[in-house]
Protein backbone atom coordinates (compact mmCIF):
# COMPACT_ATOMS: atom_id res chain seq x y z
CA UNK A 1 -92.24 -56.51 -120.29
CA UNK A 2 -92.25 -53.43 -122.01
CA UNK A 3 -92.36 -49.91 -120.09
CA UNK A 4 -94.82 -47.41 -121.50
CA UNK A 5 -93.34 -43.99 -122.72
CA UNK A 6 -94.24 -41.21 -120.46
CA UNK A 7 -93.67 -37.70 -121.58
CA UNK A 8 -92.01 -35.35 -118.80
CA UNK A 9 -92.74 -32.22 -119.83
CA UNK A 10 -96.86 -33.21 -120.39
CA UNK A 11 -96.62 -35.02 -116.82
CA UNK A 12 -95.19 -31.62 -115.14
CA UNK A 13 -97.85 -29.48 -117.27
CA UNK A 14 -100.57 -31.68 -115.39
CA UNK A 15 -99.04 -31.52 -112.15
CA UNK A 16 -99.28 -28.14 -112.08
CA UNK A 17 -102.95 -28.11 -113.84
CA UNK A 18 -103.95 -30.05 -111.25
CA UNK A 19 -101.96 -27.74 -107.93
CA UNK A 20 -103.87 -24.58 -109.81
CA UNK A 21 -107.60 -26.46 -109.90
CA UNK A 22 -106.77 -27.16 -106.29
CA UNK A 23 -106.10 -24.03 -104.88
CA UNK A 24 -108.91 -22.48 -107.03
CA UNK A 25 -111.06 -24.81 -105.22
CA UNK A 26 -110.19 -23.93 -101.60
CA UNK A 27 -110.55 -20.85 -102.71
CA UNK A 28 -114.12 -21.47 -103.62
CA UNK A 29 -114.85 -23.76 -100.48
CA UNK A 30 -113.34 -21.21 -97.62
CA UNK A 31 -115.43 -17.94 -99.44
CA UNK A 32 -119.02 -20.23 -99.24
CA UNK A 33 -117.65 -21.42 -95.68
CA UNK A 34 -117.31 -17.82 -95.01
CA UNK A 35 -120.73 -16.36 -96.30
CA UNK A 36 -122.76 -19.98 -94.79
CA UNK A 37 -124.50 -20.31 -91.58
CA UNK A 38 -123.43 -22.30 -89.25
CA UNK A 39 -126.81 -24.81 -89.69
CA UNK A 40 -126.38 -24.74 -93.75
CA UNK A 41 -122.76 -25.68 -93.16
CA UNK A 42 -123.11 -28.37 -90.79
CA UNK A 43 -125.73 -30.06 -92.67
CA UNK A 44 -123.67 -29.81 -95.73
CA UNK A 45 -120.52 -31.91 -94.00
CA UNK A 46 -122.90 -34.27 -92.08
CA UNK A 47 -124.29 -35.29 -95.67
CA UNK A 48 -120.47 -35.14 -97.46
CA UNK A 49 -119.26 -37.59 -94.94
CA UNK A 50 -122.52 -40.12 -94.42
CA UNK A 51 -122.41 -40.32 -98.15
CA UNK A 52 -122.15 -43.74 -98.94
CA UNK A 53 -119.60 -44.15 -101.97
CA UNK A 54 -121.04 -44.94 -105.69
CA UNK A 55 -118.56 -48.31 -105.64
CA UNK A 56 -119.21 -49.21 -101.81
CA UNK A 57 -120.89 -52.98 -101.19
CA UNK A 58 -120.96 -52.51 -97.71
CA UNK A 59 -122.80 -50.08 -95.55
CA UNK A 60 -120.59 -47.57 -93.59
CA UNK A 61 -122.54 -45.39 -90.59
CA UNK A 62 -120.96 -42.34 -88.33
CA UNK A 63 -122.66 -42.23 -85.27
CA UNK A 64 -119.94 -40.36 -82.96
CA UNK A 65 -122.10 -39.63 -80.86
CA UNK A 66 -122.53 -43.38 -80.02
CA UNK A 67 -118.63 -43.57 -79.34
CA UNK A 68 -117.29 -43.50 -75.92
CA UNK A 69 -114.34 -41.20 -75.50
CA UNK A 70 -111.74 -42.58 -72.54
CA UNK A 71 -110.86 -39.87 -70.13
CA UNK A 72 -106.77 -39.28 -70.05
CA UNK A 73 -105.67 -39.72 -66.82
């Protein structure tokens, strides 16, 4: 079996392409975070994480508030 060729230098140059997009992106995220209500915010996560994935067969729900938290005793 033959290994494909991978070019270093092009591999680092997307590594740090890809760190840079990152951090610009935070970036974006914490300023609208910042300048959001609280309401506009919260509705915005609650739909990011009940969004069920373009590839996903199965159904996936988050109720937490249907979860039953043990005290620590």
């Amino acid at each position: 079996m033959r290994l494909p060729e991978i070019n270093l230098q092009e591999l680092e140059k997307i590594k740090r392409e890809n760190f840079r997009e990152r951090l610009e992106f935070q970036d974006r995220y914490v300023r609208w975070m910042k300048m959001t209500n609280n309401a506009t915010w919260s509705s915005a996560q609650k739909a990011m994480i009940n969004k069920k994935p373009a590839n996903s067969t199965r159904r996936v729900y988050h109720n937490h508030s249907a979860t039953k938290r043990r005290s620590r005793n």
